[in-house]
Structure formats: C-alpha cells, structure tokens
PDB file of N, CA and C in Angstrom:
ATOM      1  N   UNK A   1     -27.176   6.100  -1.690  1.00  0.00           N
ATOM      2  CA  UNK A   1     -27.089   6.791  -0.433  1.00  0.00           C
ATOM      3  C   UNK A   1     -25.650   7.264  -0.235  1.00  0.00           C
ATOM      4  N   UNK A   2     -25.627   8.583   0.720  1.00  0.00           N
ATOM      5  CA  UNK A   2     -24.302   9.419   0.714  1.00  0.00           C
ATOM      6  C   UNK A   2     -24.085   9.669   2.311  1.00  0.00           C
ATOM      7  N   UNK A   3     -22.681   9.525   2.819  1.00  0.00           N
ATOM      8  CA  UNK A   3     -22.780   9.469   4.287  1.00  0.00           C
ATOM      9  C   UNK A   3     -21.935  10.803   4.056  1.00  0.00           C
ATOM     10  N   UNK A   4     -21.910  11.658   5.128  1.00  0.00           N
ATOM     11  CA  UNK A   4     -21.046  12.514   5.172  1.00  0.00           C
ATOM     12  C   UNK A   4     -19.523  12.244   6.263  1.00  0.00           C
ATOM     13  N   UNK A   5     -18.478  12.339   5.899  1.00  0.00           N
ATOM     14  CA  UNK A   5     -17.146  12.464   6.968  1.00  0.00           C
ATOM     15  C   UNK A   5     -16.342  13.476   6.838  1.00  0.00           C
ATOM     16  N   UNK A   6     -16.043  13.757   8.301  1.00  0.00           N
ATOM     17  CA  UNK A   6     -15.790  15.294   8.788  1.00  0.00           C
ATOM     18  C   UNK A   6     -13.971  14.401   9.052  1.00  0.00           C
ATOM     19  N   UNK A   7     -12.790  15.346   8.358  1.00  0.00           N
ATOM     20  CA  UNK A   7     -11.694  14.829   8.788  1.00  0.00           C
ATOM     21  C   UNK A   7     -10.559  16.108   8.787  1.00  0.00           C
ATOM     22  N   UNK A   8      -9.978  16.119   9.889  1.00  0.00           N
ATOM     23  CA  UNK A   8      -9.064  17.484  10.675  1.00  0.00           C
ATOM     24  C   UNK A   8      -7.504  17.138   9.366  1.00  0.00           C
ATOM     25  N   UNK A   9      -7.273  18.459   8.566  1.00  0.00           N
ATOM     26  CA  UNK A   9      -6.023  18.124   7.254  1.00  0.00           C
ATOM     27  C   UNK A   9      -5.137  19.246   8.422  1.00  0.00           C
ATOM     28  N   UNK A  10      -4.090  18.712   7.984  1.00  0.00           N
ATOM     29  CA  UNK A  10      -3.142  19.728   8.183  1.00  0.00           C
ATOM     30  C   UNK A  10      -2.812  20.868   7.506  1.00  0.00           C
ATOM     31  N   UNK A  11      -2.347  22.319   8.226  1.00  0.00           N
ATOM     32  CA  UNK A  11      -2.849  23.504   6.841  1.00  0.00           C
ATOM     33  C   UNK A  11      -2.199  23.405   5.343  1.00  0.00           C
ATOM     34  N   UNK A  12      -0.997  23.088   5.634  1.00  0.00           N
ATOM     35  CA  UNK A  12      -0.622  22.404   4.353  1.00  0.00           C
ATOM     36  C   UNK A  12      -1.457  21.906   3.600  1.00  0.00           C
ATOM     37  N   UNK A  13      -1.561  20.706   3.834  1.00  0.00           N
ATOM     38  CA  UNK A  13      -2.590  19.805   2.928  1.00  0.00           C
ATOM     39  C   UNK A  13      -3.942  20.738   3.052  1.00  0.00           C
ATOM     40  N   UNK A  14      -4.584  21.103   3.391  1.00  0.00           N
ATOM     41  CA  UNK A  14      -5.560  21.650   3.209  1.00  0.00           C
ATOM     42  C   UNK A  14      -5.438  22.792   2.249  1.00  0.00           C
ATOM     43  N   UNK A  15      -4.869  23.678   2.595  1.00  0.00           N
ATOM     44  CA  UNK A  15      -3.974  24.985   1.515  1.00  0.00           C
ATOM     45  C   UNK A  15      -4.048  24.344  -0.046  1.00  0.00           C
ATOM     46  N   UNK A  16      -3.437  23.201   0.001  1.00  0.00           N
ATOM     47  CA  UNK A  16      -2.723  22.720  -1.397  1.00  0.00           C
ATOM     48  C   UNK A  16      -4.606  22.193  -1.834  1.00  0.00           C
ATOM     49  N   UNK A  17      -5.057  21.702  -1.403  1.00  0.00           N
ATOM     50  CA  UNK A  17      -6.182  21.049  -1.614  1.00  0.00           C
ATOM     51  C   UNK A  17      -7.335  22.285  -2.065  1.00  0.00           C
ATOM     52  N   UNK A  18      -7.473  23.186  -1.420  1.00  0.00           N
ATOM     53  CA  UNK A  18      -7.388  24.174  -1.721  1.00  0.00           C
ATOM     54  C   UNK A  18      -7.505  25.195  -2.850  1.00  0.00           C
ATOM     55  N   UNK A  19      -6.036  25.267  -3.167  1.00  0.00           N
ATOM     56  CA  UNK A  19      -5.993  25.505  -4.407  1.00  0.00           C
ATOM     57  C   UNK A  19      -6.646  24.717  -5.817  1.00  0.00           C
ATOM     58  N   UNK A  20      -6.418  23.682  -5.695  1.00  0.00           N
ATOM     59  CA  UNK A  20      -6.505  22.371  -6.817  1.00  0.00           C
ATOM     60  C   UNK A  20      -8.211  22.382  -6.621  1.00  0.00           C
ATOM     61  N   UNK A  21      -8.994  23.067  -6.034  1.00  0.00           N
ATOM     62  CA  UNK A  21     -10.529  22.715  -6.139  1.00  0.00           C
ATOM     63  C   UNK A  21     -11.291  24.229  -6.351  1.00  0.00           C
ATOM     64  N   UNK A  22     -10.030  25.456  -6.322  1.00  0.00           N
ATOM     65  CA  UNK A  22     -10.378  27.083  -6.551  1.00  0.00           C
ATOM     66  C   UNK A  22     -10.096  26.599  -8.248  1.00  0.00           C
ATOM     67  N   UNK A  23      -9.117  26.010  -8.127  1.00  0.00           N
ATOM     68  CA  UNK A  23      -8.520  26.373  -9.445  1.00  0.00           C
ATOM     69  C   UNK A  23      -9.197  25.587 -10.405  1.00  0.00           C
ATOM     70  N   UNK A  24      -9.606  24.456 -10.281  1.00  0.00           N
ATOM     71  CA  UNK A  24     -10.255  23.673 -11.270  1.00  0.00           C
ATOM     72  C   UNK A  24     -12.123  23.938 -11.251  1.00  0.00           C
ATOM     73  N   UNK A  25     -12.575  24.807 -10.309  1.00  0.00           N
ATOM     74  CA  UNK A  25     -13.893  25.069  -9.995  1.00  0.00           C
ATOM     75  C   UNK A  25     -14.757  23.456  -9.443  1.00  0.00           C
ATOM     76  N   UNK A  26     -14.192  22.913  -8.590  1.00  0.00           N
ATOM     77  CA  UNK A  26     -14.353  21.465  -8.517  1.00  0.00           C
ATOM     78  C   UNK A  26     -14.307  21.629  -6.755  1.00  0.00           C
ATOM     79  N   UNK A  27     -15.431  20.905  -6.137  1.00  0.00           N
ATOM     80  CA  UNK A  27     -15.201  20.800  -4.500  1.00  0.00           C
ATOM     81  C   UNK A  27     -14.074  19.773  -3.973  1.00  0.00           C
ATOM     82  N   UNK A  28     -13.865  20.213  -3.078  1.00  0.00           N
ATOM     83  CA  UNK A  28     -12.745  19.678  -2.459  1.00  0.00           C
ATOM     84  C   UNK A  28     -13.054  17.687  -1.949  1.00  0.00           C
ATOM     85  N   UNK A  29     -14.430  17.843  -1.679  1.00  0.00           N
ATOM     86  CA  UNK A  29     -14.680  16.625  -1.551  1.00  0.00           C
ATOM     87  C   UNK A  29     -14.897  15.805  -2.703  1.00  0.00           C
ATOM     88  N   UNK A  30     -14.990  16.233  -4.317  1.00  0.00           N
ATOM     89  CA  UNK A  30     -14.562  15.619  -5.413  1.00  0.00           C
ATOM     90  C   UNK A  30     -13.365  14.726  -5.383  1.00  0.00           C
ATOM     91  N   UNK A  31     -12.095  15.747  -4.835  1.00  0.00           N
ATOM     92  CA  UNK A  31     -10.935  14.899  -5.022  1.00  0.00           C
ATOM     93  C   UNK A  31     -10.665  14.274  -3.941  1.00  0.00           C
ATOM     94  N   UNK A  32     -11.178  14.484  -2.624  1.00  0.00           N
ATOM     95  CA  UNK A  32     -10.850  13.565  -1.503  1.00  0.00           C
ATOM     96  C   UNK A  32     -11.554  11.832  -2.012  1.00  0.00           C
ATOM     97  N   UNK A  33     -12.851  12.374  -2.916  1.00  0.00           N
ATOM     98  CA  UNK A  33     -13.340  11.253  -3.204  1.00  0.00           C
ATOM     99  C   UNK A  33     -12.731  10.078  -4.123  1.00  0.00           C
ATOM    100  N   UNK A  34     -12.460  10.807  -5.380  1.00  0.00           N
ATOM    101  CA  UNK A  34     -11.032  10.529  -6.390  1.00  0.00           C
ATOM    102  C   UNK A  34     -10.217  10.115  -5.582  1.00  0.00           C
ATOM    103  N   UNK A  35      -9.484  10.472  -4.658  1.00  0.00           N
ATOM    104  CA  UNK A  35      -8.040  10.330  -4.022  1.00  0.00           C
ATOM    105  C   UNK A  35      -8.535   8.444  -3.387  1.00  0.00           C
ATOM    106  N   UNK A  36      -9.714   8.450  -2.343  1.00  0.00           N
ATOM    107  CA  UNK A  36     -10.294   7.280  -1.840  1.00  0.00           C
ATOM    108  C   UNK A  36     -10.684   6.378  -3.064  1.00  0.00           C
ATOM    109  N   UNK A  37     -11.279   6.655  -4.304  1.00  0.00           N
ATOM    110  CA  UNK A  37     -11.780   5.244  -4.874  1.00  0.00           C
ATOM    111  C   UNK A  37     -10.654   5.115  -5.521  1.00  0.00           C
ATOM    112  N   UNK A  38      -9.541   5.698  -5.481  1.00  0.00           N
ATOM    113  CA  UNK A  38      -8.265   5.030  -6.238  1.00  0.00           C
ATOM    114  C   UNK A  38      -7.654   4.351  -5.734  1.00  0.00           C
ATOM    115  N   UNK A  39      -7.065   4.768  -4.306  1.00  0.00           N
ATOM    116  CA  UNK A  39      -6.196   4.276  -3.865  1.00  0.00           C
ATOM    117  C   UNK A  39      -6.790   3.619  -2.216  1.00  0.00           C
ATOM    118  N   UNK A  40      -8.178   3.557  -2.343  1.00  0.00           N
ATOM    119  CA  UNK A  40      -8.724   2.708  -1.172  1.00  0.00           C
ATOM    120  C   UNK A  40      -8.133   1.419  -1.239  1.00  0.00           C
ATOM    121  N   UNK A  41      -8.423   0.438  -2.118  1.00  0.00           N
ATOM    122  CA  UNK A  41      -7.843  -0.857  -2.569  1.00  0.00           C
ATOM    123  C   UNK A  41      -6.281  -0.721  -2.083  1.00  0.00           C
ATOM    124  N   UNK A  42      -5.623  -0.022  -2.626  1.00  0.00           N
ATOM    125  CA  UNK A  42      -4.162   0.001  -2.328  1.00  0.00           C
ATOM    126  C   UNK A  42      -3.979  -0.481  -0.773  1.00  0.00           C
ATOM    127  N   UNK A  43      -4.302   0.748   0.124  1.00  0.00           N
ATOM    128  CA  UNK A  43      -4.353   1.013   1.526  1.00  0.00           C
ATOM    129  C   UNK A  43      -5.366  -0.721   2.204  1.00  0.00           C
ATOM    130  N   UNK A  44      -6.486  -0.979   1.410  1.00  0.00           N
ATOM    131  CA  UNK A  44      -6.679  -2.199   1.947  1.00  0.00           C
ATOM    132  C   UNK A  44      -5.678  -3.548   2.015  1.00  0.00           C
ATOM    133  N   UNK A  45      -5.206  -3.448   0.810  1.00  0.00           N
ATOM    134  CA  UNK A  45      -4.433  -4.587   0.496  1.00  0.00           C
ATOM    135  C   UNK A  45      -3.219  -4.865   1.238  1.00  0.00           C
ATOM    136  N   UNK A  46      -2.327  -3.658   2.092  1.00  0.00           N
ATOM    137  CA  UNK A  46      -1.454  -3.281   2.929  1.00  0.00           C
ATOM    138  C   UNK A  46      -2.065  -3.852   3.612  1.00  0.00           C
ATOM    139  N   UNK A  47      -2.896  -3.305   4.643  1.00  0.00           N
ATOM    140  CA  UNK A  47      -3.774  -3.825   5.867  1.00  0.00           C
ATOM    141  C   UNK A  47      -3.936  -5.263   5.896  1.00  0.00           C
ATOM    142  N   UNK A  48      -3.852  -5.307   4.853  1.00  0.00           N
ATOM    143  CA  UNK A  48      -4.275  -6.775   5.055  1.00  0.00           C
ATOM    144  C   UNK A  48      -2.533  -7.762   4.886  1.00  0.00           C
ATOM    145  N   UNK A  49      -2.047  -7.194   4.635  1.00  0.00           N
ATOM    146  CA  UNK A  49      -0.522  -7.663   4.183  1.00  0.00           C
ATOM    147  C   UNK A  49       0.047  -7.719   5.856  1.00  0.00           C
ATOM    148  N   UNK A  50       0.065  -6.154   6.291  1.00  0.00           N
ATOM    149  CA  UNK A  50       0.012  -6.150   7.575  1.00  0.00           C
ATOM    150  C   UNK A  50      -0.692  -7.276   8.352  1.00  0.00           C
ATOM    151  N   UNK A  51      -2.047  -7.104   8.575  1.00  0.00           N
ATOM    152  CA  UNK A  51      -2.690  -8.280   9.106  1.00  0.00           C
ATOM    153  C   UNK A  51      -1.952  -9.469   9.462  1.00  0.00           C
ATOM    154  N   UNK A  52      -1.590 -10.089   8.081  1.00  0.00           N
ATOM    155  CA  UNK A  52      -1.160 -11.604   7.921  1.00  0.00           C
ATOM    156  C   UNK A  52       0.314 -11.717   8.558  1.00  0.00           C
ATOM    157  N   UNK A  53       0.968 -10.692   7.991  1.00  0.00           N
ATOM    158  CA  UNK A  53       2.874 -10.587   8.978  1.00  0.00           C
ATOM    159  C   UNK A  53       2.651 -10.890  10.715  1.00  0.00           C
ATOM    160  N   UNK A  54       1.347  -9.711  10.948  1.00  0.00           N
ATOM    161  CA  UNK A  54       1.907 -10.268  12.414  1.00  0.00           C
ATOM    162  C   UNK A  54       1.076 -11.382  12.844  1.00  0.00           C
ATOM    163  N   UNK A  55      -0.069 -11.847  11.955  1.00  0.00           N
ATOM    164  CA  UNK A  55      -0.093 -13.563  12.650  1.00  0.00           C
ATOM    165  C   UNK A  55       1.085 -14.387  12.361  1.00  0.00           C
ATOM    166  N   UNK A  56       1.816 -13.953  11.473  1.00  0.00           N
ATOM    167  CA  UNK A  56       3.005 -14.865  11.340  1.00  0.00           C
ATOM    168  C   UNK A  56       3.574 -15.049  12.718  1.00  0.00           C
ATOM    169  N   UNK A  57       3.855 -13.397  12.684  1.00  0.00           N
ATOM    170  CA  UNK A  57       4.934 -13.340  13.884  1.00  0.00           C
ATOM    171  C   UNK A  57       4.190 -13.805  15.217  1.00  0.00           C
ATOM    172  N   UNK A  58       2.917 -13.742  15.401  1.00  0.00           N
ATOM    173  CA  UNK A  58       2.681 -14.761  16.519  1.00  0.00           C
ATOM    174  C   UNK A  58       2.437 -15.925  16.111  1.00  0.00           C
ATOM    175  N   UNK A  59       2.738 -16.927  15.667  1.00  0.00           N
ATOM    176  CA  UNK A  59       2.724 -18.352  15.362  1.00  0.00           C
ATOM    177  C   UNK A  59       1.572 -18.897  14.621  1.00  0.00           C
ATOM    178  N   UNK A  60       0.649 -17.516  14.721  1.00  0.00           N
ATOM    179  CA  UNK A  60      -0.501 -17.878  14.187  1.00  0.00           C
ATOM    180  C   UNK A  60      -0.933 -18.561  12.384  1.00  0.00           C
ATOM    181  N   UNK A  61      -0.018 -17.869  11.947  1.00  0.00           N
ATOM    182  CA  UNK A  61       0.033 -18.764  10.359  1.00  0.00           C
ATOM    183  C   UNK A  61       1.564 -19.669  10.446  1.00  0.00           C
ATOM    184  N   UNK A  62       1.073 -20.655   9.607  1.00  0.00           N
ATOM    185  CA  UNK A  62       2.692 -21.189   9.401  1.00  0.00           C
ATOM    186  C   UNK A  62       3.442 -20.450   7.996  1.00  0.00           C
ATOM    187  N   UNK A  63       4.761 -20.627   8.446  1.00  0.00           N
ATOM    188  CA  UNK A  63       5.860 -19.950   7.585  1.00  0.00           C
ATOM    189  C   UNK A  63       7.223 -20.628   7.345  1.00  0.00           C
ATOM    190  N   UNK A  64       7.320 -20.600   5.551  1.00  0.00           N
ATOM    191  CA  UNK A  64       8.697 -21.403   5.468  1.00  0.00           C
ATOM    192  C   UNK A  64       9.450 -20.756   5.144  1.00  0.00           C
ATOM    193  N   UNK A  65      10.466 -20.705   5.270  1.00  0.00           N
ATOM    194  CA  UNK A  65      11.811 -20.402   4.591  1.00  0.00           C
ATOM    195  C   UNK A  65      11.846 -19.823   3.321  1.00  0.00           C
ATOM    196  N   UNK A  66      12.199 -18.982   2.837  1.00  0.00           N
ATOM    197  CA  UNK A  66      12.321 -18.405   1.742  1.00  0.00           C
ATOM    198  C   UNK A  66      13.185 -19.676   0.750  1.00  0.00           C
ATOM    199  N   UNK A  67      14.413 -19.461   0.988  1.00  0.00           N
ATOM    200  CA  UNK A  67      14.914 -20.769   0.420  1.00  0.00           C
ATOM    201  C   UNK A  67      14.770 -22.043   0.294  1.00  0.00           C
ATOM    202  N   UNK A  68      13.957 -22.236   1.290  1.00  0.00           N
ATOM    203  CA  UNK A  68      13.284 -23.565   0.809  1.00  0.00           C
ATOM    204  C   UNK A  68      11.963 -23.396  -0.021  1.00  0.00           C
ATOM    205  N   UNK A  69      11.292 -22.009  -0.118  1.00  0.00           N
ATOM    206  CA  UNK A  69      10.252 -22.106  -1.383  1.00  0.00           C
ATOM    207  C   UNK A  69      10.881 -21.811  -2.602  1.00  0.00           C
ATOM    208  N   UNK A  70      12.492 -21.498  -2.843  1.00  0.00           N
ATOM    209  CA  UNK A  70      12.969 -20.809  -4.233  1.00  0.00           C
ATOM    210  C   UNK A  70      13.299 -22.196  -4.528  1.00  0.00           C
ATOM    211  N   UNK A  71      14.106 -23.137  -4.036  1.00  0.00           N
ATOM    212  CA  UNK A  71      14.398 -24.858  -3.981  1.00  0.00           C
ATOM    213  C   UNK A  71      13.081 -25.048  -4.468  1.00  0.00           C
ATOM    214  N   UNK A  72      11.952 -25.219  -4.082  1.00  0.00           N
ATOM    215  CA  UNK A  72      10.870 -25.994  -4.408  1.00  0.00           C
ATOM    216  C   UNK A  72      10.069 -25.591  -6.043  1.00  0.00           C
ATOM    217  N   UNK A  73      10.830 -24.211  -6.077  1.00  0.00           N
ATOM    218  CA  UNK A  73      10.160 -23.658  -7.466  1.00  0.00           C
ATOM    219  C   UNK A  73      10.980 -23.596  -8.524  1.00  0.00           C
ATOM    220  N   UNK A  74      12.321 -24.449  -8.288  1.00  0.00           N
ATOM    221  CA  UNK A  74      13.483 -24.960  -9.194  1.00  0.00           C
ATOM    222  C   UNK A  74      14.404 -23.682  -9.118  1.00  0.00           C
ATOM    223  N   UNK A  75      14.616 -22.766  -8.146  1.00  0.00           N
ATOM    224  CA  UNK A  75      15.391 -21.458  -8.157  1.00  0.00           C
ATOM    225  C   UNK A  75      16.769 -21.927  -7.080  1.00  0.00           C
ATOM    226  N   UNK A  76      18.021 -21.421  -7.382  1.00  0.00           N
ATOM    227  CA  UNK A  76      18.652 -21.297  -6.699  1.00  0.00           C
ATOM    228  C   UNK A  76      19.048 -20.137  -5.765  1.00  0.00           C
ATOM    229  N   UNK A  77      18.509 -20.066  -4.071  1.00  0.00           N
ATOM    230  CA  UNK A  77      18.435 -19.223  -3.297  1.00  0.00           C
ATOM    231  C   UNK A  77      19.914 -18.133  -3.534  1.00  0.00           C
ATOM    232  N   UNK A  78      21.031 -18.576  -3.475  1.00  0.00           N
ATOM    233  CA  UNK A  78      22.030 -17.907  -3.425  1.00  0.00           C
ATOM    234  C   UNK A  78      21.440 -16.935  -4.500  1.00  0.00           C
ATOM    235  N   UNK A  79      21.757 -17.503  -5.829  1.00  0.00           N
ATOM    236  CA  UNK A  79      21.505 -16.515  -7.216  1.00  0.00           C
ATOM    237  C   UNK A  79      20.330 -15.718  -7.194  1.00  0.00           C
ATOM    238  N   UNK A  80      19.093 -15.768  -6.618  1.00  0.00           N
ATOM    239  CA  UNK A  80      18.506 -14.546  -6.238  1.00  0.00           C
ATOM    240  C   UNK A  80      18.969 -14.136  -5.508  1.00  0.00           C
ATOM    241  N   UNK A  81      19.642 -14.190  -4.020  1.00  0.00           N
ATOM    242  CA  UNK A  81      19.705 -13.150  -3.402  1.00  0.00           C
ATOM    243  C   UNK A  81      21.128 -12.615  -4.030  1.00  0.00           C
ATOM    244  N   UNK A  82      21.623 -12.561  -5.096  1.00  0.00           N
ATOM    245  CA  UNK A  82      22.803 -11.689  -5.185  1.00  0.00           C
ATOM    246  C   UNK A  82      22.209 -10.835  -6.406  1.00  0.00           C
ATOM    247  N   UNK A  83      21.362 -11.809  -7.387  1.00  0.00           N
ATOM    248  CA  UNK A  83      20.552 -11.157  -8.143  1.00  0.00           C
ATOM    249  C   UNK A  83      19.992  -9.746  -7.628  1.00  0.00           C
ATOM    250  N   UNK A  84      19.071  -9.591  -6.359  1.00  0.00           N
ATOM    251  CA  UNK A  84      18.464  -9.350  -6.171  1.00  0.00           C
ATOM    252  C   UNK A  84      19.084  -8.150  -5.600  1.00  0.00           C
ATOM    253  N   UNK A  85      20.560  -8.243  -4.929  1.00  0.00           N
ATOM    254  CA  UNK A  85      21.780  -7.315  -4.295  1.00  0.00           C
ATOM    255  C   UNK A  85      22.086  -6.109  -5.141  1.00  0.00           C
ATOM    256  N   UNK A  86      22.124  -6.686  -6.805  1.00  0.00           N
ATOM    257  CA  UNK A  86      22.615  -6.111  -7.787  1.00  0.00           C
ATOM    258  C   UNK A  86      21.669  -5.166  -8.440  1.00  0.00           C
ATOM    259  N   UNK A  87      20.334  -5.721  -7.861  1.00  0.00           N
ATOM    260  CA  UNK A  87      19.461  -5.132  -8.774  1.00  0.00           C
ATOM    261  C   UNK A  87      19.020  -5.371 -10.293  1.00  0.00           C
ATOM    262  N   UNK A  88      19.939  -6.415 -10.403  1.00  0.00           N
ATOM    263  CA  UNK A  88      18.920  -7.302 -11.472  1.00  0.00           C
ATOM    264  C   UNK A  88      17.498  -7.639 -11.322  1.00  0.00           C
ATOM    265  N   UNK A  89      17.186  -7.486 -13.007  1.00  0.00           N
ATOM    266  CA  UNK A  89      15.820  -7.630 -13.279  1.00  0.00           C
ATOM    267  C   UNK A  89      14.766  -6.355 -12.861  1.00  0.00           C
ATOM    268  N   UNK A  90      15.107  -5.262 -12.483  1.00  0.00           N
ATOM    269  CA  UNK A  90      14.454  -4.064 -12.525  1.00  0.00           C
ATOM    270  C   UNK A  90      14.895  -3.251 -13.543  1.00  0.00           C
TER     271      UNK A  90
END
C-alpha cells in the first residue's frame, strides 16, 4: 500500500528538483523517495538524540560527568580534552 503526501518546496528547491527528474526522465517523487529511505534513519536518530538531551535537561534521565566516565574507562580527562582541542585523531 501507497499513501500519497502533498509538501509546499521552496522555488529553489523545487527548480533544482526539477531539473534532476527532466533530466534523468525519472519523477520527482522517485527522488523525494530516495532522499527519505536514506536519510529517514539519520533524521530519526537525531530526534531521538534530541529527545533524550532535553530529558536530561529536565532531570528526567540521570547524567554524569564526562570526566568521571573517561576516569572510569581508564582515560585521562585532561588528555582528551586537549587531544580533542588539537584535533587529534581525525
């Protein structure tokens, strides 16, 4: 089964979209579809990242210290965060 959704692009994006479905002989709702089963997951996984930050921030999950989880995983907090200043390890 196939639902249909109606969604307002800006002419830009629409223009460009546009082109890329004249030019490849391909409907436009091909790649809106492409564009969603790729990067749906992505956009969920945020949401949900989101989600969890602001129960933090209302008290609702508990939360430790960064440095006390790098201590607990045998890391010394300082040396990542200067590591991390420098851009080591990318």
């Amino acid at each position: 089964m196939s639902h249909t959704l109606t969604l307002r692009l800006p002419e830009e994006l629409n223009a460009r979209l546009n082109r890329l479905a004249e030019s490849t002989s391909r409907p436009k709702s091909f790649y809106v579809r492409a564009l969603l089963e790729e990067h749906l997951s992505e956009l969920e996984y945020v949401a949900g990242l989101d989600s969890e930050a602001e129960a933090i921030r209302r008290g609702e999950v508990e939360a430790r210290p960064m440095d006390e989880l790098a201590r607990e995983l045998g890391f010394d907090p300082a040396k990542l965060r200067a590591e991390a200043s420098s851009g080591a390890g990318s």
